[in-house]
C-alpha atoms as a PDB file:
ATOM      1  CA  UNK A   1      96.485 116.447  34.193  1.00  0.00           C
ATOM      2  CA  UNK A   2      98.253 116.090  36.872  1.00  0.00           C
ATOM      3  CA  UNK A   3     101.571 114.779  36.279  1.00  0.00           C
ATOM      4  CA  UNK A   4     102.469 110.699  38.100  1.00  0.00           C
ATOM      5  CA  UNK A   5     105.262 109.905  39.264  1.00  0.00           C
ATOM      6  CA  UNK A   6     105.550 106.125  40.096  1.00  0.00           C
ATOM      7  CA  UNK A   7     107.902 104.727  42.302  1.00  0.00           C
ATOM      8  CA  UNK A   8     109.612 102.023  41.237  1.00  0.00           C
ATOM      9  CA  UNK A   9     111.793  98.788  41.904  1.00  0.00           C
ATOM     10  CA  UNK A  10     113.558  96.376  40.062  1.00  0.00           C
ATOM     11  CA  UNK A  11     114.316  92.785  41.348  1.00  0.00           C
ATOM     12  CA  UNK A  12     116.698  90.365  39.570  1.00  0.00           C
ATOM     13  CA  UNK A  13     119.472  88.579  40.234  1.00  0.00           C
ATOM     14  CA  UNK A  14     121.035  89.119  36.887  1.00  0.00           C
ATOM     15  CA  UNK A  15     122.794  92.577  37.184  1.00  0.00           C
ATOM     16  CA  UNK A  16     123.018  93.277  33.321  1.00  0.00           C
ATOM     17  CA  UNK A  17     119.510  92.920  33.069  1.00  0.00           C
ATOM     18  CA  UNK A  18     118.546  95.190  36.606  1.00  0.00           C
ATOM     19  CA  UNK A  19     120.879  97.551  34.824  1.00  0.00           C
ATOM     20  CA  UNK A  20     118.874  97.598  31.254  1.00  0.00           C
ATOM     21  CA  UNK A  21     115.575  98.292  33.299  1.00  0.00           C
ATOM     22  CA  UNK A  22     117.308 100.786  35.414  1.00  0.00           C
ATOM     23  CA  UNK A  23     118.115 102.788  32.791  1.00  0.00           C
ATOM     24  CA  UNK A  24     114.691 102.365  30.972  1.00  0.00           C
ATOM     25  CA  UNK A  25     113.272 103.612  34.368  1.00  0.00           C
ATOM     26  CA  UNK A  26     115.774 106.514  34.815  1.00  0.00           C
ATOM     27  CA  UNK A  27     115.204 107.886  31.344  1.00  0.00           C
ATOM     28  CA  UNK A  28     110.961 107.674  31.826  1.00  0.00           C
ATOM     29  CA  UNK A  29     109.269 110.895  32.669  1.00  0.00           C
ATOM     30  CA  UNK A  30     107.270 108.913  35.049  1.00  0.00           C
ATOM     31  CA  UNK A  31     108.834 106.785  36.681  1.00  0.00           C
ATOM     32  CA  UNK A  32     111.448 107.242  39.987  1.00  0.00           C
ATOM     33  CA  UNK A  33     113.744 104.213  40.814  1.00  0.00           C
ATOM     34  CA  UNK A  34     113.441 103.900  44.792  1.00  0.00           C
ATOM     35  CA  UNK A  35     115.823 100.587  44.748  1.00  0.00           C
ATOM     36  CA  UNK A  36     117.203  97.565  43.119  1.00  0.00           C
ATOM     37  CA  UNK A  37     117.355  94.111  44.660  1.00  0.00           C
ATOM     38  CA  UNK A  38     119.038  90.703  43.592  1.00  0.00           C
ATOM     39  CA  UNK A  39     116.995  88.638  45.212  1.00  0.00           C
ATOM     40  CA  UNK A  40     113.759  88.223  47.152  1.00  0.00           C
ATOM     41  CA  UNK A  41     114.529  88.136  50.561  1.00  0.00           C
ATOM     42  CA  UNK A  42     116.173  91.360  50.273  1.00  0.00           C
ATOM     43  CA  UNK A  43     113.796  93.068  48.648  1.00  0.00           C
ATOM     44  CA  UNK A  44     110.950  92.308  50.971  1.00  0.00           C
ATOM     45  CA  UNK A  45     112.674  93.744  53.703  1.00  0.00           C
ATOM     46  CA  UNK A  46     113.603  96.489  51.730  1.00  0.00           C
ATOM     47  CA  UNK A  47     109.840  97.333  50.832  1.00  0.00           C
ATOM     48  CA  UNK A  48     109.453  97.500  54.620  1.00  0.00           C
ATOM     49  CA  UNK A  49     111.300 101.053  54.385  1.00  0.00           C
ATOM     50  CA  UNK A  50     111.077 101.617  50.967  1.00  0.00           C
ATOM     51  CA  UNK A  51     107.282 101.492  49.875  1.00  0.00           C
ATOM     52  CA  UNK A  52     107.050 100.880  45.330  1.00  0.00           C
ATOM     53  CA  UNK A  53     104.078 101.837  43.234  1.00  0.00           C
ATOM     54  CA  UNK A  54     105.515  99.428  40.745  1.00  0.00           C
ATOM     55  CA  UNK A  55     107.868  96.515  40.874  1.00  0.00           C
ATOM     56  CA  UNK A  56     109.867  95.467  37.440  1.00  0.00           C
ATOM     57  CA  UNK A  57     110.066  91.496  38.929  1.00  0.00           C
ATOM     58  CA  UNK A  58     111.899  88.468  37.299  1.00  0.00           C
ATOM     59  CA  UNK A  59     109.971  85.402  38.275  1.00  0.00           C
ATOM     60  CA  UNK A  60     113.151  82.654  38.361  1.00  0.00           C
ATOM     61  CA  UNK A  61     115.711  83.731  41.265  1.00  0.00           C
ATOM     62  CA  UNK A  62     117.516  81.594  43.841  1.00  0.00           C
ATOM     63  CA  UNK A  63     116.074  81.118  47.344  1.00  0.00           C
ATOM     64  CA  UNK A  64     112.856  82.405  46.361  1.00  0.00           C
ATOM     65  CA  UNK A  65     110.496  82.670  42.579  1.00  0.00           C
ATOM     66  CA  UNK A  66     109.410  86.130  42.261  1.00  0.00           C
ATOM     67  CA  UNK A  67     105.901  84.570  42.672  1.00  0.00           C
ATOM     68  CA  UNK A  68     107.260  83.312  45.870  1.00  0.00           C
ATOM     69  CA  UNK A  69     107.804  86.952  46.921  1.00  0.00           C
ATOM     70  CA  UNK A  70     104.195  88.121  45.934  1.00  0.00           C
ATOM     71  CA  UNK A  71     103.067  85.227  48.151  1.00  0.00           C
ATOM     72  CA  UNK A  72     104.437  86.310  51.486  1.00  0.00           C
ATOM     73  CA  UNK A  73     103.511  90.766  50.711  1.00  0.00           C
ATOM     74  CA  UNK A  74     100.847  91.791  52.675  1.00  0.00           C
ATOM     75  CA  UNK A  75     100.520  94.778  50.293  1.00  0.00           C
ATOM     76  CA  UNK A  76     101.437  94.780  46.802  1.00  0.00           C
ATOM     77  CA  UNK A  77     102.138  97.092  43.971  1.00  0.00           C
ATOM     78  CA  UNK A  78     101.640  96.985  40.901  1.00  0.00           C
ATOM     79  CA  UNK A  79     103.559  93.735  38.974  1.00  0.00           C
ATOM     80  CA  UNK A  80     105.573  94.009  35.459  1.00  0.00           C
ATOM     81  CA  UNK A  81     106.824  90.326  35.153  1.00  0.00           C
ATOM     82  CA  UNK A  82     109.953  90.541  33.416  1.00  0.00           C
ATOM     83  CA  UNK A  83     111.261  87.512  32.650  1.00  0.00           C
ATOM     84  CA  UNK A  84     113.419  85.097  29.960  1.00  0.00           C
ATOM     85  CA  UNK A  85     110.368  82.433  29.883  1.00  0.00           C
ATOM     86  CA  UNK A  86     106.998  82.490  28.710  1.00  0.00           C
ATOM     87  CA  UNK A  87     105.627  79.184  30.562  1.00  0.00           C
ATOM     88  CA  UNK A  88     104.808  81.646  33.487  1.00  0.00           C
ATOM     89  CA  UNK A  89     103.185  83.805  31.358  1.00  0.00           C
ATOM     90  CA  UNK A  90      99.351  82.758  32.151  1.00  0.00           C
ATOM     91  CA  UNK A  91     100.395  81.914  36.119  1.00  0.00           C
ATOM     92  CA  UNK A  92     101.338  85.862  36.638  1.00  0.00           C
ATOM     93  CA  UNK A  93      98.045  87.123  35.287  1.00  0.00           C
ATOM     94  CA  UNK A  94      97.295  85.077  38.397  1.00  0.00           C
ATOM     95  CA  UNK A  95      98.459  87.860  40.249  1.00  0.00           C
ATOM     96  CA  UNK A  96      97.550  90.738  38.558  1.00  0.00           C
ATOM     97  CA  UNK A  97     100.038  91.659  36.783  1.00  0.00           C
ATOM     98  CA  UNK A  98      99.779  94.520  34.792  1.00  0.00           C
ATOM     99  CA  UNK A  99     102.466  92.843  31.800  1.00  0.00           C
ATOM    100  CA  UNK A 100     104.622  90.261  31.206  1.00  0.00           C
ATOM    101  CA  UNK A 101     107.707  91.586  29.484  1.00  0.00           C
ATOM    102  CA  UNK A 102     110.125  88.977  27.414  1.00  0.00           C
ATOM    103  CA  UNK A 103     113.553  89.294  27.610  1.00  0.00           C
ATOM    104  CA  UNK A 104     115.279  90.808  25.961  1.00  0.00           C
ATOM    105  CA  UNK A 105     113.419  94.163  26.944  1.00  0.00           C
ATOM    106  CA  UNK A 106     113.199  97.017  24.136  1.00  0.00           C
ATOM    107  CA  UNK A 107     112.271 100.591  24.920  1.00  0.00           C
ATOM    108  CA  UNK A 108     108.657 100.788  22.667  1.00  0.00           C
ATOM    109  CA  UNK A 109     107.616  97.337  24.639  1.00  0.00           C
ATOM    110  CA  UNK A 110     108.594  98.730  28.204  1.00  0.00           C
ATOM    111  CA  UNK A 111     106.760 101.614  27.642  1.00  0.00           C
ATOM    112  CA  UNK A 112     103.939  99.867  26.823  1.00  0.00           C
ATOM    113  CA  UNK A 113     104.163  98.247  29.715  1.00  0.00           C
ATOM    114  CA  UNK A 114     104.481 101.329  31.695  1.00  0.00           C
ATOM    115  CA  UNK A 115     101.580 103.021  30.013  1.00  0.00           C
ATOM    116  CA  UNK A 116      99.304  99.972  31.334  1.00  0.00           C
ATOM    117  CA  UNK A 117     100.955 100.975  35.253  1.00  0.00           C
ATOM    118  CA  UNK A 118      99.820 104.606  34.570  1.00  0.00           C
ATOM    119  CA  UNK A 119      96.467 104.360  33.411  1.00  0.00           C
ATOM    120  CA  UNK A 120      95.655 101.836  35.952  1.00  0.00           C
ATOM    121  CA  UNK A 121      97.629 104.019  38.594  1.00  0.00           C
ATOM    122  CA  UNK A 122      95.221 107.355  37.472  1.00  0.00           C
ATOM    123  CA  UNK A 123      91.965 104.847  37.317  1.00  0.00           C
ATOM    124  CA  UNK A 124      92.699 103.682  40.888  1.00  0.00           C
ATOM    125  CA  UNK A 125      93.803 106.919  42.652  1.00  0.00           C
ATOM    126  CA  UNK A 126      91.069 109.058  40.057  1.00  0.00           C
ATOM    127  CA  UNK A 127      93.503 111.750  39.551  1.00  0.00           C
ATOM    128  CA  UNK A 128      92.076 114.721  37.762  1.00  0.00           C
ATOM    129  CA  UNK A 129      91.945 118.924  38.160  1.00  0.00           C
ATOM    130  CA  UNK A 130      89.129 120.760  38.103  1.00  0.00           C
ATOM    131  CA  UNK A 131      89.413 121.488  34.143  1.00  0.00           C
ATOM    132  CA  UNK A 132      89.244 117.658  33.093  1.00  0.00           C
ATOM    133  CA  UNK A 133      85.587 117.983  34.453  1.00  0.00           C
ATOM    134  CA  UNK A 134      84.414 121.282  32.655  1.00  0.00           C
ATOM    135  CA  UNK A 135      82.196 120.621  29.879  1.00  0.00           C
ATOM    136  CA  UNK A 136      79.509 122.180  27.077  1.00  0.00           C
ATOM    137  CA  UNK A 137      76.747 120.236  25.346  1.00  0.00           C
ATOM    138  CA  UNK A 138      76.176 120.433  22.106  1.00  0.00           C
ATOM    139  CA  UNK A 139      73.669 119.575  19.647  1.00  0.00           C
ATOM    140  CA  UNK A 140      74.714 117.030  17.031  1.00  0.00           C
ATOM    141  CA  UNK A 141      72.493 114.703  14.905  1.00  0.00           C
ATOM    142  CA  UNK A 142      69.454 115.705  17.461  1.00  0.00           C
ATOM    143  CA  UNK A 143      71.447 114.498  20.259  1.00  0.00           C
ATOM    144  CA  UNK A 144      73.097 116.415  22.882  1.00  0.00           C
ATOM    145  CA  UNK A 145      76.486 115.810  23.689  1.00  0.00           C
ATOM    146  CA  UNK A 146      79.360 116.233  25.707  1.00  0.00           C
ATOM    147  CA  UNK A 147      82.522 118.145  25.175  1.00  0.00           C
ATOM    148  CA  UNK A 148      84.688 118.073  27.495  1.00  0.00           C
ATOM    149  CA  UNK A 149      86.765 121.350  27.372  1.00  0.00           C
ATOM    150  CA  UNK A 150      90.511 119.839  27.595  1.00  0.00           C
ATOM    151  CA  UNK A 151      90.102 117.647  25.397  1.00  0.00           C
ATOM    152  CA  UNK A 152      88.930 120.166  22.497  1.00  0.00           C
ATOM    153  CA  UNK A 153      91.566 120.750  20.343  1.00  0.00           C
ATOM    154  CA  UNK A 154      89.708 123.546  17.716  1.00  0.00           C
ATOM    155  CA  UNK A 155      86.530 124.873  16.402  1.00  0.00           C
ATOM    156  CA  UNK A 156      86.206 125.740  12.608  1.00  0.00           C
ATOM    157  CA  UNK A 157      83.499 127.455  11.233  1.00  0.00           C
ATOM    158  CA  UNK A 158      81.485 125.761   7.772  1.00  0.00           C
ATOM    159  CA  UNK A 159      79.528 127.976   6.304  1.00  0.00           C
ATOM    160  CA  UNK A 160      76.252 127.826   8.728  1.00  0.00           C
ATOM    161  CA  UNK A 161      78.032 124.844  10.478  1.00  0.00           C
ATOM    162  CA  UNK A 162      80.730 124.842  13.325  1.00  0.00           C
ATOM    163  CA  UNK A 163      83.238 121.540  12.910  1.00  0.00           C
ATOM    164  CA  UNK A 164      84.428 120.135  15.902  1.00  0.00           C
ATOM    165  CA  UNK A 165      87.579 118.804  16.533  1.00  0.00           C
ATOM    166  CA  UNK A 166      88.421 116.775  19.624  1.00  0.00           C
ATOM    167  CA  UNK A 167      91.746 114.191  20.879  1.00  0.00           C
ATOM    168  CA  UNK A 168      89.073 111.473  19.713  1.00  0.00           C
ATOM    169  CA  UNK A 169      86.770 112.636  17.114  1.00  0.00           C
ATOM    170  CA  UNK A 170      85.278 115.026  14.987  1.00  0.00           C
ATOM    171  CA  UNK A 171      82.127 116.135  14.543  1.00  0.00           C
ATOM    172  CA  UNK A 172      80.104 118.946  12.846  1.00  0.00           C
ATOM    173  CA  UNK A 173      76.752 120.957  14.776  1.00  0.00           C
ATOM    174  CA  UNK A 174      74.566 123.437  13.445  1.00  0.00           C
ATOM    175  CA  UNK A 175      75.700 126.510  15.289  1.00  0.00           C
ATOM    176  CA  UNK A 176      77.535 130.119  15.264  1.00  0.00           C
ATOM    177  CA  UNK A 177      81.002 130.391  16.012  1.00  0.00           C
ATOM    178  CA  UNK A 178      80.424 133.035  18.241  1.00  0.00           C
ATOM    179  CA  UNK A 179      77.188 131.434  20.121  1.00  0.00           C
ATOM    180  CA  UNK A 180      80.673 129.139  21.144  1.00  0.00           C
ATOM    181  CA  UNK A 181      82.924 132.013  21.445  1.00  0.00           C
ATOM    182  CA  UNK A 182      80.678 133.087  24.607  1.00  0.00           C
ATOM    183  CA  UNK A 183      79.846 129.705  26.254  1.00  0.00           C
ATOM    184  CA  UNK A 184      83.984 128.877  26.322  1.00  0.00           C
ATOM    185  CA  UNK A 185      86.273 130.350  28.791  1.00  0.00           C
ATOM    186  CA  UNK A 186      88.007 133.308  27.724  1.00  0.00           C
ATOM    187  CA  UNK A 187      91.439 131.784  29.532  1.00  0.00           C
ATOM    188  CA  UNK A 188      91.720 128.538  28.002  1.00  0.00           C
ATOM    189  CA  UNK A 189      89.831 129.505  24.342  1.00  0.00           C
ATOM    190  CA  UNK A 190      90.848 131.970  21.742  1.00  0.00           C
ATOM    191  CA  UNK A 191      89.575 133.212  18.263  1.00  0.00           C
ATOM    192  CA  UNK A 192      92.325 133.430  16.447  1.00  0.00           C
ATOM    193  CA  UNK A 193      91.221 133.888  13.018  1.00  0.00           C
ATOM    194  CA  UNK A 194      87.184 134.826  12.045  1.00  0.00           C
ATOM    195  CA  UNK A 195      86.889 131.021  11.126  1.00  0.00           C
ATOM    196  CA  UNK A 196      88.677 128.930  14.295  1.00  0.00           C
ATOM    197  CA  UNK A 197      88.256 128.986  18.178  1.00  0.00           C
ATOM    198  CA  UNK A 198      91.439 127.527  19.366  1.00  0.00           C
ATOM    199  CA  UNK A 199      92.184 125.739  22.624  1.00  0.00           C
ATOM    200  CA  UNK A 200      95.376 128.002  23.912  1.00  0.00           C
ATOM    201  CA  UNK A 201      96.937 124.863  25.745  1.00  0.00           C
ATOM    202  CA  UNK A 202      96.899 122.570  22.730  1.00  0.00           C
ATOM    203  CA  UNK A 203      99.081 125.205  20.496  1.00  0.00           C
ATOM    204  CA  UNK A 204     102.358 123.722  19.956  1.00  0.00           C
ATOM    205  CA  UNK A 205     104.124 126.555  18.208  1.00  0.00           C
ATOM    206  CA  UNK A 206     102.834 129.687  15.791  1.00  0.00           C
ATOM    207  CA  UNK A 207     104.366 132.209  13.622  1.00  0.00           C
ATOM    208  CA  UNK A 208     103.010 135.651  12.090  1.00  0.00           C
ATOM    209  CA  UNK A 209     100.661 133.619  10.198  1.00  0.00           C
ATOM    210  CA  UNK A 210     100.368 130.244  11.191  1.00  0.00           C
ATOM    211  CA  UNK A 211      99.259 127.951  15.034  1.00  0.00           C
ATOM    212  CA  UNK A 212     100.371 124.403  15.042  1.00  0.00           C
ATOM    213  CA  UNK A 213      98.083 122.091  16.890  1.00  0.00           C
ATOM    214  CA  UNK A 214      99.052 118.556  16.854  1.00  0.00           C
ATOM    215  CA  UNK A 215     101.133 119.386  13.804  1.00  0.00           C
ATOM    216  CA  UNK A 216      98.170 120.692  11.864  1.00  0.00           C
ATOM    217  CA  UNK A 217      98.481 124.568  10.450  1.00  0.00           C
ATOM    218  CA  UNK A 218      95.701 126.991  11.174  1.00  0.00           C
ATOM    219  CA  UNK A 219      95.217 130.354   9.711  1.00  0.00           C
ATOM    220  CA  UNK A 220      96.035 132.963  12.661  1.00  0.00           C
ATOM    221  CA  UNK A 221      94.942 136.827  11.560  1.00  0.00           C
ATOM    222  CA  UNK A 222      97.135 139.012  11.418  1.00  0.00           C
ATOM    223  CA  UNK A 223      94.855 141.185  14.196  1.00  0.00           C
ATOM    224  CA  UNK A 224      94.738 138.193  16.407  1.00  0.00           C
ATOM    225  CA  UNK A 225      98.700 137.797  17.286  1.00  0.00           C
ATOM    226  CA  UNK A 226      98.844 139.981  20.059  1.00  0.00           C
ATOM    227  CA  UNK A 227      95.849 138.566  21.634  1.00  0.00           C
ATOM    228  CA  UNK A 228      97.321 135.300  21.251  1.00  0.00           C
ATOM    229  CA  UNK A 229     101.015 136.325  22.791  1.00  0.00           C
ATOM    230  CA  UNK A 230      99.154 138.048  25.733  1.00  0.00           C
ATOM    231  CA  UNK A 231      96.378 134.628  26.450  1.00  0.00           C
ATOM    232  CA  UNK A 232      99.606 132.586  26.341  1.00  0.00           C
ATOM    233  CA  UNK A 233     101.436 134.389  28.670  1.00  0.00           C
ATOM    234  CA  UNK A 234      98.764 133.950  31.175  1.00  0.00           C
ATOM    235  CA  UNK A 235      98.492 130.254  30.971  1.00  0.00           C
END
């Protein structure tokens, strides 16, 4: 997936908390700070030259509410209320907002927050490569379904059966490893051991004997390890 990289304000006129949030911002993978303002005069103007994907906005300021603001933008981004108050709390889904963030901010609740701006940002802008739309179908339960291929973690063979294992589920077909071993693409997929097809991208680490995917050990044969050095080296 492509990686997003939101650009981002902050607007309050308390500079402790515009520096808390600043430093939440600076230390996220996916956000970019563009500018802070202390009030809401200046930072319409400064959107003029300096366009946000996201603005971290308290709601009570002097001269003009942070609601205020919204009011007179032609265009707006994307809206994480942060504020001390919670009486504004059903007013700013008003506008959109994608959260409303209490004071005092913590790290696991701003990235919460965040995680609402980015799946909204990808669902807007449909950001994808050419592998999030590569699929098989498969037979399971006398229904065909789809895999798609990145988000395929393993396959294990069971005896006559082939186990599945996806980012959301798990589920077994009656099938041949290697009827699999042909339909998946030699650059992304490896068998690494006569019992498991594994998805080269997902491997977190290995050994002489071991692949960790998602903190899970599989077998890896001892035949298999230069394959696996020389697939990963291409990716």
């Amino acid at each position: 997936m492509e990686e997003i990289l939101l650009k981002c304000i902050v607007v309050d006129d308390s500079s402790l908390q515009r520096l808390s949030i600043v430093k939440l911002i600076k230390d996220h993978p996916n956000l970019k700070l563009m500018a802070e303002y202390n009030n809401a005069i200046e930072t319409k103007n400064g959107l003029l030259d300096t366009p946000a994907d996201l603005i971290f906005l308290d709601i009570e300021m002097p001269i003009l509410s942070g609601f205020e603001l919204l009011d007179d933008l032609p265009n707006k981004p994307q809206i994480i209320f942060v504020t001390g108050k919670t009486q504004y709390a059903f007013k700013a889904f008003d506008y959109d907002a994608v959260d409303y963030i209490h004071k005092p901010v913590t790290k696991e609740r701003f990235n919460n927050a965040v995680n609402k701006a980015l799946n909204l940002y990808k669902l807007k802008n449909r950001i994808s490569t050419p592998e999030d739309n590569e699929f098989i179908f498969v037979k399971s339960n006398l229904k065909n379904r789809k895999v798609f291929l990145s988000r395929l973690k393993y396959i294990q063979a069971l005896g006559d059966y082939v186990k599945f294992v996806t980012e959301k589920e798990n589920f077994i077909v009656l099938a041949t490893m290697k009827s699999f071993e042909e339909q998946l693409p030699n650059n992304q997929f490896l068998r690494t051991h006569k019992s498991y097809i594994v998805n080269l991208k997902k491997i977190e680490r290995y050994d002489s004997k071991n692949i960790e995917v998602n903190q899970q050990k599989l077998p890896l044969s001892r035949n298999k390890k230069d394959s696996l050095i020389e697939a990963l080296a291409q990716i």
